[in-house]
PDB file of N, CA and C in Angstrom:
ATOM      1  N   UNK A   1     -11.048 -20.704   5.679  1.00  0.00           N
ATOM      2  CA  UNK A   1      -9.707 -20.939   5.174  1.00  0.00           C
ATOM      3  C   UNK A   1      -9.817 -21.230   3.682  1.00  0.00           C
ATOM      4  N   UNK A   2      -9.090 -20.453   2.937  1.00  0.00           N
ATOM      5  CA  UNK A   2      -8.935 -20.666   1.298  1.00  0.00           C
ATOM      6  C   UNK A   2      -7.999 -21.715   1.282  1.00  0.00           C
ATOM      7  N   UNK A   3      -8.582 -22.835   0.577  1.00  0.00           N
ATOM      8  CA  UNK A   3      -7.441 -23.802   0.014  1.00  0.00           C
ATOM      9  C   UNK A   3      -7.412 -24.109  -1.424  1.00  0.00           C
ATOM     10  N   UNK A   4      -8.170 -24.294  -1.896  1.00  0.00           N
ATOM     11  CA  UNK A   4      -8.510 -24.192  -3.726  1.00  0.00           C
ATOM     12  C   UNK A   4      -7.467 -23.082  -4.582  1.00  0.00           C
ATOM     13  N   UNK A   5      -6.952 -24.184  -5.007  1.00  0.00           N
ATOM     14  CA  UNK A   5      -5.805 -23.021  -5.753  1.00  0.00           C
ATOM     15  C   UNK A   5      -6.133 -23.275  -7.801  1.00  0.00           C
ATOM     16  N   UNK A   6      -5.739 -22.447  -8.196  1.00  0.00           N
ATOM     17  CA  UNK A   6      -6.064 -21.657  -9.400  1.00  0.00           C
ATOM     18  C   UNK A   6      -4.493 -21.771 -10.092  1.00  0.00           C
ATOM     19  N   UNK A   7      -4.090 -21.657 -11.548  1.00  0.00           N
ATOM     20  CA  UNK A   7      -3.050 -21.076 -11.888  1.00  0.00           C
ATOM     21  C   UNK A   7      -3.855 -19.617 -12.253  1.00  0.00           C
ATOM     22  N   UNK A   8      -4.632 -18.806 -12.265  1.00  0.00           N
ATOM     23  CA  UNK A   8      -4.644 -17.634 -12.584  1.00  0.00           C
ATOM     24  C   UNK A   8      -5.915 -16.972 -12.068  1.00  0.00           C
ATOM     25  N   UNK A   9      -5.771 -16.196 -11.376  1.00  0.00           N
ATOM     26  CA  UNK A   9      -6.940 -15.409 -10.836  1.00  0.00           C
ATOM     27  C   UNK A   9      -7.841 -15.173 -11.767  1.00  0.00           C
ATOM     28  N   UNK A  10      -9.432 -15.330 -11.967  1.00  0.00           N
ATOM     29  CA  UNK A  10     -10.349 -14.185 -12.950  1.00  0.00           C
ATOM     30  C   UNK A  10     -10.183 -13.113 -12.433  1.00  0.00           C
ATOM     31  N   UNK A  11     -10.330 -12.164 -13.401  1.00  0.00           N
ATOM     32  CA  UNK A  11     -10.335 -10.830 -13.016  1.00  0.00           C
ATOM     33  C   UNK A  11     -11.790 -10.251 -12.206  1.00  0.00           C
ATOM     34  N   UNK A  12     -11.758  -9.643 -11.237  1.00  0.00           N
ATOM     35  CA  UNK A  12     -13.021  -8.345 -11.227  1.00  0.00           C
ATOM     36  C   UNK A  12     -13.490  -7.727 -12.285  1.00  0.00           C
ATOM     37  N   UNK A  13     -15.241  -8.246 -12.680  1.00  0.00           N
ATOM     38  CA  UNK A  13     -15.762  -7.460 -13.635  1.00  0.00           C
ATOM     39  C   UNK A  13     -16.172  -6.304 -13.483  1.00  0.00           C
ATOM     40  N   UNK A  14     -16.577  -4.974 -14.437  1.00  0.00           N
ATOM     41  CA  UNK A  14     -16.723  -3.876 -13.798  1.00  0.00           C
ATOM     42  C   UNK A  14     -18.080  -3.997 -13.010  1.00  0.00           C
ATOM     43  N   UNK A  15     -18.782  -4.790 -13.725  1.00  0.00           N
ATOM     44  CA  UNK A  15     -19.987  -5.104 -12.733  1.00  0.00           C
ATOM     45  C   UNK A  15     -19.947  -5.881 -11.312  1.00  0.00           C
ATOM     46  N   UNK A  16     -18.803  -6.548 -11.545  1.00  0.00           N
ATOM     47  CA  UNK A  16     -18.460  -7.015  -9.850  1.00  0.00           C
ATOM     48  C   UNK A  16     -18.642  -5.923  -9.022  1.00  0.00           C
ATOM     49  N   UNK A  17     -17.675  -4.783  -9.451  1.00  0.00           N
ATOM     50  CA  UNK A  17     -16.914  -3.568  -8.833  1.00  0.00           C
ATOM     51  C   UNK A  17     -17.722  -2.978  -8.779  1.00  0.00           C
ATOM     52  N   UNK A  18     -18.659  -2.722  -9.374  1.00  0.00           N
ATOM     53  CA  UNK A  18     -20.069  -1.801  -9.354  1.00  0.00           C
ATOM     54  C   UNK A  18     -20.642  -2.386  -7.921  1.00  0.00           C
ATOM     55  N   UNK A  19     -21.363  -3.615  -7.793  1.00  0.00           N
ATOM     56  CA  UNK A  19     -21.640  -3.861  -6.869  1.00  0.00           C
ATOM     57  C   UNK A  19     -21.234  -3.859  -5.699  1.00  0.00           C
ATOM     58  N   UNK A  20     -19.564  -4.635  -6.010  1.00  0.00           N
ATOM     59  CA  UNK A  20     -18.695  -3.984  -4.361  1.00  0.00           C
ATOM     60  C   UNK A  20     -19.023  -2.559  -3.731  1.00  0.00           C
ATOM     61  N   UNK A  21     -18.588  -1.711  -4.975  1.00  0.00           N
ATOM     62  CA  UNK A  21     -18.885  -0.440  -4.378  1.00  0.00           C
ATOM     63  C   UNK A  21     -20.223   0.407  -3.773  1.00  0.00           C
ATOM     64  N   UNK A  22     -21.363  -0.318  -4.116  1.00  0.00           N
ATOM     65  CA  UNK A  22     -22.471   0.422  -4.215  1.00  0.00           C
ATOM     66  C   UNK A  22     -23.419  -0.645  -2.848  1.00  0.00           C
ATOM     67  N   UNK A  23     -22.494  -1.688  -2.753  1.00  0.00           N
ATOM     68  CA  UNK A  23     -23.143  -2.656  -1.437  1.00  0.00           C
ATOM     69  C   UNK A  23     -22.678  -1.907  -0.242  1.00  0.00           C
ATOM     70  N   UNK A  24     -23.865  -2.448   1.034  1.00  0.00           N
ATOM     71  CA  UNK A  24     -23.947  -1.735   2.393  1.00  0.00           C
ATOM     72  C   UNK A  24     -22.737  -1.919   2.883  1.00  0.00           C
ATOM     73  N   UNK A  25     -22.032  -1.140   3.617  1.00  0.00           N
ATOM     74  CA  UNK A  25     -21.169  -1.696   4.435  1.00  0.00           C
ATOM     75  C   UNK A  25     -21.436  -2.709   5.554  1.00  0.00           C
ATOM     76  N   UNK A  26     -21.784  -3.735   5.580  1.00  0.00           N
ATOM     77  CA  UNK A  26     -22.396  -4.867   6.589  1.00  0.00           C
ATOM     78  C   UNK A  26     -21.788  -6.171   6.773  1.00  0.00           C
ATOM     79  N   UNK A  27     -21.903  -6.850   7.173  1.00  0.00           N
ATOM     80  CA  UNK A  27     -21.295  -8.427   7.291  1.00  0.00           C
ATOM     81  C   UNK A  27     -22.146  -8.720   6.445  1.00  0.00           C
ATOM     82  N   UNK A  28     -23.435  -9.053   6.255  1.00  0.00           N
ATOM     83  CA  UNK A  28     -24.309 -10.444   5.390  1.00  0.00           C
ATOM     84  C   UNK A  28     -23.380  -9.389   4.105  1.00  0.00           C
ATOM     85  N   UNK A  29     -23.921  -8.247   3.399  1.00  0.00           N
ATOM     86  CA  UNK A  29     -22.913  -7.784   2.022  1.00  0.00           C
ATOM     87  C   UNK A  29     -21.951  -8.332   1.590  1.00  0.00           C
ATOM     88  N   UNK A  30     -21.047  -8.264   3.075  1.00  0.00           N
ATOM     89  CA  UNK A  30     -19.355  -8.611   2.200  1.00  0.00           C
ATOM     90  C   UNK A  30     -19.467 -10.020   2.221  1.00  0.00           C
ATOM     91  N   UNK A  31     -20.065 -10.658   3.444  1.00  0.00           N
ATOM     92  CA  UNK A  31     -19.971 -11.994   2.810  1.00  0.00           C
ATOM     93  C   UNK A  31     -20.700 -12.643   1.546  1.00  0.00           C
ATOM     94  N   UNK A  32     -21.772 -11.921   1.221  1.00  0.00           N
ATOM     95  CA  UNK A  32     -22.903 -12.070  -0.156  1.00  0.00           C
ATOM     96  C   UNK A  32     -21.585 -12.274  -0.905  1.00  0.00           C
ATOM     97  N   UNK A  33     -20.781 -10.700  -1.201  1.00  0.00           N
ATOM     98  CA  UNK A  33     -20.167 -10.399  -2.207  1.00  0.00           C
ATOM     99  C   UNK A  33     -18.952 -11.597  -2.318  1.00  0.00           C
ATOM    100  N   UNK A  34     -18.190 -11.885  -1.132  1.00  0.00           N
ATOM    101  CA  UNK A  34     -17.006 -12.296  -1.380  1.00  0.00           C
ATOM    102  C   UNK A  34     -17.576 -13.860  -2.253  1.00  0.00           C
ATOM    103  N   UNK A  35     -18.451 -14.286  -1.494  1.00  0.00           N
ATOM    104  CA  UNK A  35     -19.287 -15.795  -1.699  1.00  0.00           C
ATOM    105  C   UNK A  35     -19.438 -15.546  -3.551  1.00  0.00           C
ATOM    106  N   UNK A  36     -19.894 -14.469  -4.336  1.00  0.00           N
ATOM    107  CA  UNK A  36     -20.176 -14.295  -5.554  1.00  0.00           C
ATOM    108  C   UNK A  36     -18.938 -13.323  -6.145  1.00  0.00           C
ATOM    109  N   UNK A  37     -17.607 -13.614  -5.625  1.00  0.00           N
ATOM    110  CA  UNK A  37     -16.466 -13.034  -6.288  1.00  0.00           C
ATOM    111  C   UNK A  37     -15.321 -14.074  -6.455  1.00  0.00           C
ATOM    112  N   UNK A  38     -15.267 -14.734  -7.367  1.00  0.00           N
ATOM    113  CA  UNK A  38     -14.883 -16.163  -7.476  1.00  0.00           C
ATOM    114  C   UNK A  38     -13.176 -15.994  -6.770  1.00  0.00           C
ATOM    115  N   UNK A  39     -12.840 -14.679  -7.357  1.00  0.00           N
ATOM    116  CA  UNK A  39     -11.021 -14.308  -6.933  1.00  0.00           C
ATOM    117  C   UNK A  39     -10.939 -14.405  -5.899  1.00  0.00           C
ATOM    118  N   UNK A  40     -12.010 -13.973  -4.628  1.00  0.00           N
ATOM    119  CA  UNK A  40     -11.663 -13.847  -3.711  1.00  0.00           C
ATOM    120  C   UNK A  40     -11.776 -15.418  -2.370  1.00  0.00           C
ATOM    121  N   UNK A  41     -11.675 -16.397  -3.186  1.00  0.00           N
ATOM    122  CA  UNK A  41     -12.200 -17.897  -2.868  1.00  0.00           C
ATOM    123  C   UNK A  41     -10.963 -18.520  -3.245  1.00  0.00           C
ATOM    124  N   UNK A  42      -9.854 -17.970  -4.054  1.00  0.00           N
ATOM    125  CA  UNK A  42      -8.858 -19.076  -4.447  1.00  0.00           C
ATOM    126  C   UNK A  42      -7.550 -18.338  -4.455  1.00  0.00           C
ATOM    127  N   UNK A  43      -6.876 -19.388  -3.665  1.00  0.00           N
ATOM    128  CA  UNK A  43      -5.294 -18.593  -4.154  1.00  0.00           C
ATOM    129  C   UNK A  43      -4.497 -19.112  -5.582  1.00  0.00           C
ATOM    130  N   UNK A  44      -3.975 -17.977  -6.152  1.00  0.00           N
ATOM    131  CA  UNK A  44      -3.505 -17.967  -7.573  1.00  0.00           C
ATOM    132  C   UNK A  44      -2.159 -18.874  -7.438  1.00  0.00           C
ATOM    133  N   UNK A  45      -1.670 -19.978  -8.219  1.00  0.00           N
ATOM    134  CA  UNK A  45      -0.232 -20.247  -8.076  1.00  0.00           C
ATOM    135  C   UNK A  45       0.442 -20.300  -9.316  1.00  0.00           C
ATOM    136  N   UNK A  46      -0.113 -19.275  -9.936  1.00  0.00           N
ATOM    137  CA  UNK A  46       0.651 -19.411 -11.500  1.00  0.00           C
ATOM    138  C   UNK A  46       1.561 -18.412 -11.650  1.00  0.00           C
ATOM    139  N   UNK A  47       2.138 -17.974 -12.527  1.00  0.00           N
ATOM    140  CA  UNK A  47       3.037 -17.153 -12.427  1.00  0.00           C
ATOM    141  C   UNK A  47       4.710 -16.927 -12.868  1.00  0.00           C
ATOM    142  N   UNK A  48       5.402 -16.426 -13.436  1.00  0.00           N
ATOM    143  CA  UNK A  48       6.878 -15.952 -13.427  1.00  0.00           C
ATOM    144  C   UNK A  48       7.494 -15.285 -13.021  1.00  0.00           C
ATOM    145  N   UNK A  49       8.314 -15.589 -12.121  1.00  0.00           N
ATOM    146  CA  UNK A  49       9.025 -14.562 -10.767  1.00  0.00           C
ATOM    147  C   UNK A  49      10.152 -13.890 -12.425  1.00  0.00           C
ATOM    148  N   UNK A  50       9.981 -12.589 -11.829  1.00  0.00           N
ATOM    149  CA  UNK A  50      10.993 -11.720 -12.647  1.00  0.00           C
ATOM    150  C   UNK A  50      12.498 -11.871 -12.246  1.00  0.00           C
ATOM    151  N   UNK A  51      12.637 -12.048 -11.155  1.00  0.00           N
ATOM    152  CA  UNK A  51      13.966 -12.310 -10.525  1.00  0.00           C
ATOM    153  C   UNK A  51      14.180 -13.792  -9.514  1.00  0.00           C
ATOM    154  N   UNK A  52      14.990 -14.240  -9.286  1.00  0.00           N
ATOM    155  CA  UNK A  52      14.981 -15.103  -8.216  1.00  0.00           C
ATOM    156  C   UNK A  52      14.963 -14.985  -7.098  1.00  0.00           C
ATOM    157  N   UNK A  53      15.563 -14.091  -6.098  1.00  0.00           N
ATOM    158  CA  UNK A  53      15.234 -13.511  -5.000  1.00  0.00           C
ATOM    159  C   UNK A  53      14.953 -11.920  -5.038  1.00  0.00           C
ATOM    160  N   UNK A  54      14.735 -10.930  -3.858  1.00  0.00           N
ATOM    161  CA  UNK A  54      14.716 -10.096  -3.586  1.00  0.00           C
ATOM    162  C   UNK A  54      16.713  -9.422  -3.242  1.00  0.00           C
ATOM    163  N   UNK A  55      16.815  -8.375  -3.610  1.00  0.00           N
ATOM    164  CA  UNK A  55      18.403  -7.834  -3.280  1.00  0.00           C
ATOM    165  C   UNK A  55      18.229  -7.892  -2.160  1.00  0.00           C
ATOM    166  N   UNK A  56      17.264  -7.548  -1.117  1.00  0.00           N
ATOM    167  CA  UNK A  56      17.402  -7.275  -0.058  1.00  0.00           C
ATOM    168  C   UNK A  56      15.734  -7.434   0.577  1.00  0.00           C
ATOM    169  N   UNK A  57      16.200  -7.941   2.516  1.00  0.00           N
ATOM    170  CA  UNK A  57      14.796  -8.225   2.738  1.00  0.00           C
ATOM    171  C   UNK A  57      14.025  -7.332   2.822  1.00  0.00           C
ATOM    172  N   UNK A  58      12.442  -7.667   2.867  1.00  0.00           N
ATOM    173  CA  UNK A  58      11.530  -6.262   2.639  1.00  0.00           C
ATOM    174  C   UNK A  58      11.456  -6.100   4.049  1.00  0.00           C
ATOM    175  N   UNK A  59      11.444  -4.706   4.647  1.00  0.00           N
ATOM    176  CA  UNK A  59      10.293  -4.210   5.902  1.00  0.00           C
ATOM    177  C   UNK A  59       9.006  -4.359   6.345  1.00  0.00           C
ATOM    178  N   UNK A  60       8.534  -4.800   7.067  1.00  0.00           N
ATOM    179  CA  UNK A  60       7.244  -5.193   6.890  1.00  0.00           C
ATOM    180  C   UNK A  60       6.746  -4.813   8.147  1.00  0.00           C
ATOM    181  N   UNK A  61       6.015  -3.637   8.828  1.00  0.00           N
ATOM    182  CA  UNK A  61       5.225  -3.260   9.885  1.00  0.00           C
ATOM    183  C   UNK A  61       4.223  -3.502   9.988  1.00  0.00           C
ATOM    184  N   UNK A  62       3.856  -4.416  11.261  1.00  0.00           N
ATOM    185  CA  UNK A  62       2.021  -5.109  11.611  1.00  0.00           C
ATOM    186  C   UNK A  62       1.840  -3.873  12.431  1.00  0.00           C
ATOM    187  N   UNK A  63       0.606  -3.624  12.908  1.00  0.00           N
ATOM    188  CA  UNK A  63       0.307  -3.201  13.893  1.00  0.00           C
ATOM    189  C   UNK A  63      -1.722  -2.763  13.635  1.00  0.00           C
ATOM    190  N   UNK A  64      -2.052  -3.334  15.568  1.00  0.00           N
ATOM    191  CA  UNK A  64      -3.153  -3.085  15.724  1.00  0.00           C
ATOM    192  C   UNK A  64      -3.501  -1.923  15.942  1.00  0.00           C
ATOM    193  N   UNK A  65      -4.751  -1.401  15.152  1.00  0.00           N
ATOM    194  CA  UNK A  65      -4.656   0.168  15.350  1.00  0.00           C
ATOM    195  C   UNK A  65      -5.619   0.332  16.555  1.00  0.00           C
ATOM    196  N   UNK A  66      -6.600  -1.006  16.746  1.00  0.00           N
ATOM    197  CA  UNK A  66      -7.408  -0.255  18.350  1.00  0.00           C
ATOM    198  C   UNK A  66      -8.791   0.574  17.401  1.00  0.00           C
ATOM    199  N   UNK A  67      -9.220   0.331  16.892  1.00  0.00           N
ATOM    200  CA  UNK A  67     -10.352   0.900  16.634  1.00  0.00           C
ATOM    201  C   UNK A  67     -10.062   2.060  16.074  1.00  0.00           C
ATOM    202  N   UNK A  68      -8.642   2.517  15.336  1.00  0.00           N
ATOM    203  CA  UNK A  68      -8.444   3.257  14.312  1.00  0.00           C
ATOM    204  C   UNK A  68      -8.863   4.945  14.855  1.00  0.00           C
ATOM    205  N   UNK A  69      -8.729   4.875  16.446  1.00  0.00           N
ATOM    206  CA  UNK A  69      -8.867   6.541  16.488  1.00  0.00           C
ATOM    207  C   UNK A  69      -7.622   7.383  15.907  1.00  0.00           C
ATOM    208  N   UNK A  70      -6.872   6.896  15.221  1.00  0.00           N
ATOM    209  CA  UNK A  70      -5.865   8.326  15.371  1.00  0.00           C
ATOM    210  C   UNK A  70      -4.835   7.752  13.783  1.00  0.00           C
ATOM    211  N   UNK A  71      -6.071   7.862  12.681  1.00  0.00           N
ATOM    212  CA  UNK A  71      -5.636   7.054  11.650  1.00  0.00           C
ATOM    213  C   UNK A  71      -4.199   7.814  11.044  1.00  0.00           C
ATOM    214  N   UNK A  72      -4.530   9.352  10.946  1.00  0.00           N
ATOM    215  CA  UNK A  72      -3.420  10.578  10.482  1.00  0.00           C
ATOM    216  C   UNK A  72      -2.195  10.138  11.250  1.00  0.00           C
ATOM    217  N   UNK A  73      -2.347   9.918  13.077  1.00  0.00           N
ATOM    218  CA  UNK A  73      -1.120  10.366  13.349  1.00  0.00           C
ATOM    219  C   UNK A  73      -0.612   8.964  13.500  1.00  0.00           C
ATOM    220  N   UNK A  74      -1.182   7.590  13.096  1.00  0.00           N
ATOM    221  CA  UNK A  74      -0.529   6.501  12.866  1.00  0.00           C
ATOM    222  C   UNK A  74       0.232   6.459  11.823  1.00  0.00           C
ATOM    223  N   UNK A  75      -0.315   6.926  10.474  1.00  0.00           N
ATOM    224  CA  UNK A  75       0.171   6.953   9.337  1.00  0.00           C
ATOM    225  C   UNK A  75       1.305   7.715   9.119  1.00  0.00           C
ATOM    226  N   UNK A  76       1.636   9.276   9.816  1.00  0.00           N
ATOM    227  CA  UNK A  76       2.658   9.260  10.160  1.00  0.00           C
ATOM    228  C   UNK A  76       3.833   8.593  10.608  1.00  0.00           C
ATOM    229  N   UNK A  77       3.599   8.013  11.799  1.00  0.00           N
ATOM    230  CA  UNK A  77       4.624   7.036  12.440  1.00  0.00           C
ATOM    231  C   UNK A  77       5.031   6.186  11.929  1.00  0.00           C
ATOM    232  N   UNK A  78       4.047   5.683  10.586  1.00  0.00           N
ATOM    233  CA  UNK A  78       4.019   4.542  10.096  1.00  0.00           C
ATOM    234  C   UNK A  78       5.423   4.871   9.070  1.00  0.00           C
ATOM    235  N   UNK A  79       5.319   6.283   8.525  1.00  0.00           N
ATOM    236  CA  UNK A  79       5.889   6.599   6.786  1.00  0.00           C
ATOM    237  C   UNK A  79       7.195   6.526   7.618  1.00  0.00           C
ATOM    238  N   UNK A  80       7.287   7.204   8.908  1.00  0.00           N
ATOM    239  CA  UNK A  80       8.844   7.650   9.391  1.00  0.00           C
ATOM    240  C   UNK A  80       9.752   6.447   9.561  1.00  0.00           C
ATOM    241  N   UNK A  81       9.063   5.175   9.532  1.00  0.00           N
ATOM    242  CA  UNK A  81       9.928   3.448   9.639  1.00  0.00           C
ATOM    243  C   UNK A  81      10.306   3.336   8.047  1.00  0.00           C
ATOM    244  N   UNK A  82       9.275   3.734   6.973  1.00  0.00           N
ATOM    245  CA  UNK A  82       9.467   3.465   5.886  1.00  0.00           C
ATOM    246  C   UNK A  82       9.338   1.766   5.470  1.00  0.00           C
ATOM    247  N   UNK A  83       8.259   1.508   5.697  1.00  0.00           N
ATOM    248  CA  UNK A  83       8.098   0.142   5.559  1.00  0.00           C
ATOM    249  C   UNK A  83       7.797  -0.240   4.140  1.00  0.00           C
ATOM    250  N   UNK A  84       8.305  -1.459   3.987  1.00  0.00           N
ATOM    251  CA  UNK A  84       7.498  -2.010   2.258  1.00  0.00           C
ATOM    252  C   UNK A  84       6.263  -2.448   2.557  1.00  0.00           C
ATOM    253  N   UNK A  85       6.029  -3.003   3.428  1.00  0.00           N
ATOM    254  CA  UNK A  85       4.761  -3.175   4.023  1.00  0.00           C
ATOM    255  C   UNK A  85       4.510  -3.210   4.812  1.00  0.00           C
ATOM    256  N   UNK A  86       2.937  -2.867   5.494  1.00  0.00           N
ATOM    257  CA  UNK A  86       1.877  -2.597   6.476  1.00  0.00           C
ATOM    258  C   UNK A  86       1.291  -3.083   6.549  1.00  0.00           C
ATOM    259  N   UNK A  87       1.137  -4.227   7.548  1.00  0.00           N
ATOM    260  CA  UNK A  87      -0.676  -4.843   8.411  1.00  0.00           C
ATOM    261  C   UNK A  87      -1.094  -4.233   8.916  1.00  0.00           C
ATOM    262  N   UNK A  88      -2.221  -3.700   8.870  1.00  0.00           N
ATOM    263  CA  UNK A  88      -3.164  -2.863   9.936  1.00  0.00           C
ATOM    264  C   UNK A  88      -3.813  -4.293  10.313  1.00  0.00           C
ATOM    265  N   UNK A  89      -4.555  -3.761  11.764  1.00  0.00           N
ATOM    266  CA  UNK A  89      -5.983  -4.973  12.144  1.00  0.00           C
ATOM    267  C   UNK A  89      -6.582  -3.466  12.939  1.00  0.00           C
ATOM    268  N   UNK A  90      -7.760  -4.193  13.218  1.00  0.00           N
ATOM    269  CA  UNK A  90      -8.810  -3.414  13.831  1.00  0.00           C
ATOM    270  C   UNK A  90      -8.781  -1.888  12.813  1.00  0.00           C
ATOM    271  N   UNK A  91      -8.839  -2.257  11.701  1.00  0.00           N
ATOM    272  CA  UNK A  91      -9.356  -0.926  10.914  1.00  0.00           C
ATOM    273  C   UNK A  91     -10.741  -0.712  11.033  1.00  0.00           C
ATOM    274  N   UNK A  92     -11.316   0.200  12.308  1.00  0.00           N
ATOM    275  CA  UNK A  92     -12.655  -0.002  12.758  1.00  0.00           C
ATOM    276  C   UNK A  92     -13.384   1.498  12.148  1.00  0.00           C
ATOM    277  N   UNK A  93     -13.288   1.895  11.078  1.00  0.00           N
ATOM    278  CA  UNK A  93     -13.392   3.119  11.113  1.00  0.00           C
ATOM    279  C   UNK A  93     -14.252   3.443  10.511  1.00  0.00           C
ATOM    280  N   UNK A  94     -15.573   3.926  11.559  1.00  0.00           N
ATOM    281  CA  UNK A  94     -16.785   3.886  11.099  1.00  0.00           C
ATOM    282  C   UNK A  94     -17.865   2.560  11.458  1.00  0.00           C
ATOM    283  N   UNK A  95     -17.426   2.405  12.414  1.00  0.00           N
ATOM    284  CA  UNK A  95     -17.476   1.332  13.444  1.00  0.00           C
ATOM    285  C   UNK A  95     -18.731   1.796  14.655  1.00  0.00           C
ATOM    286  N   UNK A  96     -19.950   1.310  14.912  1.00  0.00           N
ATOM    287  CA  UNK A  96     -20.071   1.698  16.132  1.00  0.00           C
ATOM    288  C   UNK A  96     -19.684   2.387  16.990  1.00  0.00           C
ATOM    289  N   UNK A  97     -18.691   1.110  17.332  1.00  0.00           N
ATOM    290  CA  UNK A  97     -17.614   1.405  18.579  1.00  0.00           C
ATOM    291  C   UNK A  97     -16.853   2.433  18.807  1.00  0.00           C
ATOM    292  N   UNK A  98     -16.801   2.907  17.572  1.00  0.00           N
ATOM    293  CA  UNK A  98     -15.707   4.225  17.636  1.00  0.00           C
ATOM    294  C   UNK A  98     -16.109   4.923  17.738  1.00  0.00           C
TER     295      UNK A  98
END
């Protein structure tokens, strides 16, 4: 659980990003990486809202994909709701299991 809050995120160095990208896809990796990516340890609370509310509420579609067999014809289904936003879980893709 992140509780350490920040007024301003550090940015990703390109050498962070180098490494993100070029590390194994594995658990010990991402946790190496996240453990040595300071942004990803704190939530930001700084900030100036451009507006005071939203005109209107956003859309927001969760859904478990199940081990991500049928990523195309989810993403379809997904565009035809027209959501502002998307939770995926079980994005397993490339997974063992799958």
């Amino acid at each position: 659980m992140i509780r350490a809050t920040i007024p301003e995120l550090p940015p990703v160095s390109d050498d962070q990003r180098a490494r993100i990208l070029a590390a194994p896809r594995d658990a010990a990796s991402h946790n190496a990486l996240l453990a040595a990516t300071p942004a990803m340890s704190r939530i930001e609370t700084g900030g100036i809202p451009t507006q005071n509310r939203l005109d209107t509420a956003p859309l927001i579609a969760a859904w478990n994909l199940e081990r991500c067999l049928f990523p195309q014809a989810s993403a379809e289904h997904l565009a035809r709701l027209g959501p502002d936003v998307i939770l995926l879980s079980e994005m397993d893709c490339g997974m063992a299991r799958t």
